[in-house]
Structure formats: structure tokens, C-alpha cells
Protein backbone atom coordinates (compact mmCIF):
# COMPACT_ATOMS: atom_id res chain seq x y z
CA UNK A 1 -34.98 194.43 16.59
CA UNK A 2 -31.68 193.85 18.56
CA UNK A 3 -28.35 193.76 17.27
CA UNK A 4 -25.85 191.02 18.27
CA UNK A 5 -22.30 190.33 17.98
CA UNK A 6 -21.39 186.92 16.43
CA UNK A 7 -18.29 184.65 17.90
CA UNK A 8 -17.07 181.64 16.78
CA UNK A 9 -14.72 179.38 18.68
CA UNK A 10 -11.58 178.46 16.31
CA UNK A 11 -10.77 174.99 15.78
CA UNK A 12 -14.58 173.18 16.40
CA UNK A 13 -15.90 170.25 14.83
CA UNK A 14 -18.79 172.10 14.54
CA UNK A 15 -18.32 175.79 14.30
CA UNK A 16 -22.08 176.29 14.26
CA UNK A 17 -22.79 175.04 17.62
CA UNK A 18 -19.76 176.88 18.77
CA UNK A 19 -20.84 180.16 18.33
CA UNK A 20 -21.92 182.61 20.72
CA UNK A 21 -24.33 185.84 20.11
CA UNK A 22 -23.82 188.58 22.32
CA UNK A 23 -26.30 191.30 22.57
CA UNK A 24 -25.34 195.32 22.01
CA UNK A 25 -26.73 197.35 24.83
CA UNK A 26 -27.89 196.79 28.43
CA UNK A 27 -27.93 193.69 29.88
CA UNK A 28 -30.37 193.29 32.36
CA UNK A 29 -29.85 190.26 34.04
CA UNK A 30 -25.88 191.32 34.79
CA UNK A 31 -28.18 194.57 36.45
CA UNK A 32 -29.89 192.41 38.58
CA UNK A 33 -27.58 189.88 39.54
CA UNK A 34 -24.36 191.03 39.14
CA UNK A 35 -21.52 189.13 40.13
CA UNK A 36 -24.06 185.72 39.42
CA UNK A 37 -24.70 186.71 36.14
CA UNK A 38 -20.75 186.97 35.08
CA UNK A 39 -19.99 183.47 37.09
CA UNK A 40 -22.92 182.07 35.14
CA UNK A 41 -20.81 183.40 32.00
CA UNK A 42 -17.25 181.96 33.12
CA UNK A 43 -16.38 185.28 33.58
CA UNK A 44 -14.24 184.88 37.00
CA UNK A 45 -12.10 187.34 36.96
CA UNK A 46 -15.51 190.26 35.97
CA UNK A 47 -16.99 188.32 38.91
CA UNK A 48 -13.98 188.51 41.12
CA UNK A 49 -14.08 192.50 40.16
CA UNK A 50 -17.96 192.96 41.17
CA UNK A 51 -17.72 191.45 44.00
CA UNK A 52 -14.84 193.78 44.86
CA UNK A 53 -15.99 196.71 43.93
CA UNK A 54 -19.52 196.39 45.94
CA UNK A 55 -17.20 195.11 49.09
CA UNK A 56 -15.46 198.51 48.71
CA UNK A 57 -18.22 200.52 47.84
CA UNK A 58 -20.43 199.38 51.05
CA UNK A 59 -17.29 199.36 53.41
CA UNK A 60 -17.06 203.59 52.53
CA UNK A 61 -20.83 203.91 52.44
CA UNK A 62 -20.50 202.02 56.13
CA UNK A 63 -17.55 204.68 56.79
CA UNK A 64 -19.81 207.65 55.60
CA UNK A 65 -22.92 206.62 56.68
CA UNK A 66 -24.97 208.67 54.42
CA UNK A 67 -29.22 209.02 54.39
CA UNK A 68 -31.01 205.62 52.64
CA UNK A 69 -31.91 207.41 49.83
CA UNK A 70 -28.06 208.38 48.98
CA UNK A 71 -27.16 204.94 49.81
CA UNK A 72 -29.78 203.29 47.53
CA UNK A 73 -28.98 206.10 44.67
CA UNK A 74 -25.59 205.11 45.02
CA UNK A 75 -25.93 200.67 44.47
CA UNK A 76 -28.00 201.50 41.80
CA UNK A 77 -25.54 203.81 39.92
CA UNK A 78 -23.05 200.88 40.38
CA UNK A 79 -25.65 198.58 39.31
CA UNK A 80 -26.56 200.12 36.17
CA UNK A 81 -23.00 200.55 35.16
CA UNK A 82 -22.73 197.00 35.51
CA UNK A 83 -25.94 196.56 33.31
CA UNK A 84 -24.25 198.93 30.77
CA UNK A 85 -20.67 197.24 30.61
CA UNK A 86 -21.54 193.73 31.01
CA UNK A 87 -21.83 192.42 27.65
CA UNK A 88 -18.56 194.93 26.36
CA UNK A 89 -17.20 192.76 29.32
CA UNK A 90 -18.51 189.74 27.74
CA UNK A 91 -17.33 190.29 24.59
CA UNK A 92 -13.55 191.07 25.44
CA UNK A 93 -13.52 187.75 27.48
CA UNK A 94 -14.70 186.05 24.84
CA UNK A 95 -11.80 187.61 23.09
CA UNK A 96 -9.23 186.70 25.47
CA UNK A 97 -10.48 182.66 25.48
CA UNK A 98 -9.86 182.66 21.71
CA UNK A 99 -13.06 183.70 20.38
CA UNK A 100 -13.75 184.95 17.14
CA UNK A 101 -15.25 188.00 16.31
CA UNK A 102 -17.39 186.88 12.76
CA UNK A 103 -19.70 189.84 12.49
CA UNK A 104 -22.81 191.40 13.47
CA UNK A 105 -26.73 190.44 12.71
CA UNK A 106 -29.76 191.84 14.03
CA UNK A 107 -32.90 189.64 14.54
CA UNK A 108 -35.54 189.57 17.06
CA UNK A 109 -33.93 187.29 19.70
CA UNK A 110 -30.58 185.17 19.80
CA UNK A 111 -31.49 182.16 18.50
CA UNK A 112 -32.97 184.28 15.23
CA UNK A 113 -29.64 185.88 15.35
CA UNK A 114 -27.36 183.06 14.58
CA UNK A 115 -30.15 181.60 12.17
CA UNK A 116 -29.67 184.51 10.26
CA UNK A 117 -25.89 184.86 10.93
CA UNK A 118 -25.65 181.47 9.61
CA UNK A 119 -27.77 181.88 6.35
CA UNK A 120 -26.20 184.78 5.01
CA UNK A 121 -22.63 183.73 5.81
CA UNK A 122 -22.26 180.53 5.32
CA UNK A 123 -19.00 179.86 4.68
CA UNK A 124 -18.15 181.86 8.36
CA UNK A 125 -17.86 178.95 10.34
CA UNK A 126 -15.26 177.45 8.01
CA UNK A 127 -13.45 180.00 7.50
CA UNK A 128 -9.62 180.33 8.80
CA UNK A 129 -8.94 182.19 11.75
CA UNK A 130 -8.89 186.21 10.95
CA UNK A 131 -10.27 185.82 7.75
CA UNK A 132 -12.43 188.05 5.76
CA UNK A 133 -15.76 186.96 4.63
């Protein structure tokens, strides 16, 4: 069972379809794909960041020129870290774009998730922005 973070967008017609569940732990598409992962997630400025930091990281790894194996230890040590952060990253831009932070649920997948979210808080996608349930 996985444990996901519930958002709502303030102000929706229909708080229900505007909520997002974000999953606790590693994500591994953002491991795989990196900075295409956070533009599929609007995240520009995480993308933007990614992108920098592997354009730094191969131009001193071009500078050192250490063995492959040191060089491929080294992208995927960046790449996990990615895989780890991502969804904190997620989370805090969701934050900063208004979001709502409703609470947490734990179901099998994401669309379980909000189902659940949903049925045992009903009155969470009503409620006024940075109140309790």
C-alpha cells in the first residue's frame, strides 16, 4: 500500500476534480527522465534546475575525465537523488501555485487514493482555505 499526499486547488467549481495525489517516496519516472518528467509536471523552474545541474556536472566530469565506471557511478547518484526529491519537489510547487495541502490517504494506486480521500472526508473539498477537517 502507498501513501499519498492530498491537494486541493482553492477556489474550483469542482474541488474534486481539482485535486492532486502525490505519492511519498521515490519517484521513478523523475529517475528516469529527469528534467521531462518535471516539465511534464509544470515544474519549470525544477526543470530549469536539472537541466543545470547535469550541464555542470558533465562539463567537470569532461574537465576530470575520470574511468566509465566513476562517470556512470556518478549520473546515477545524481539520478537517484532526483528520484528521491522529486515528488518533495512536487509537493512544494504545488504549494507555491496555491495548492492545498488536505491530508494524507494510503490506497493501492492514485486513483484509489482520492476515492478514499474523498469518502472519508467529505466535506474537504468544501472546506475554506486552511481549515481543519
Amino acid at each position: 500500500m502507498k501513501v499519498y499526499t492530498i491537494h486541493l486547488r482553492p477556489g474550483s467549481l469542482s474541488p474534486d476534480r481539482d485535486a492532486v495525489a502525490v505519492k511519498e517516496g521515490f519517484c521513478w519516472p523523475a529517475f528516469i527522465f529527469g528534467p521531462l518528467w518535471a516539465l511534464w509536471q509544470r515544474m519549470w523552474r525544477a526543470a530549469f534546475f536539472i537541466v543545470l545541474a547535469y550541464v555542470l556536472i558533465g562539463t567537470a566530469l569532461a574537465l576530470v575525465a575520470p574511468d566509465p565506471v566513476t562517470d556512470f557511478a556518478i549520473s546515477l547518484a545524481v539520478s537517484v537523488l532526483i528520484g528521491y526529491f522529486a515528488n518533495d519537489w512536487r509537493r512544494a510547487s504545488l504549494a507555491r501555485a496555491g495548492w492545498r495541502f488536505e491530508g494524507l490517504s494510503a490506497a493501492a494506486d492514485r486513483d484509489a487514493a482520492m476515492r478514499r480521500f474523498f469518502d472519508l472526508h467529505p466535506d474537504a473539498a468544501y472546506a475554506a482555505p486552511g481549515a481543519a477537517f
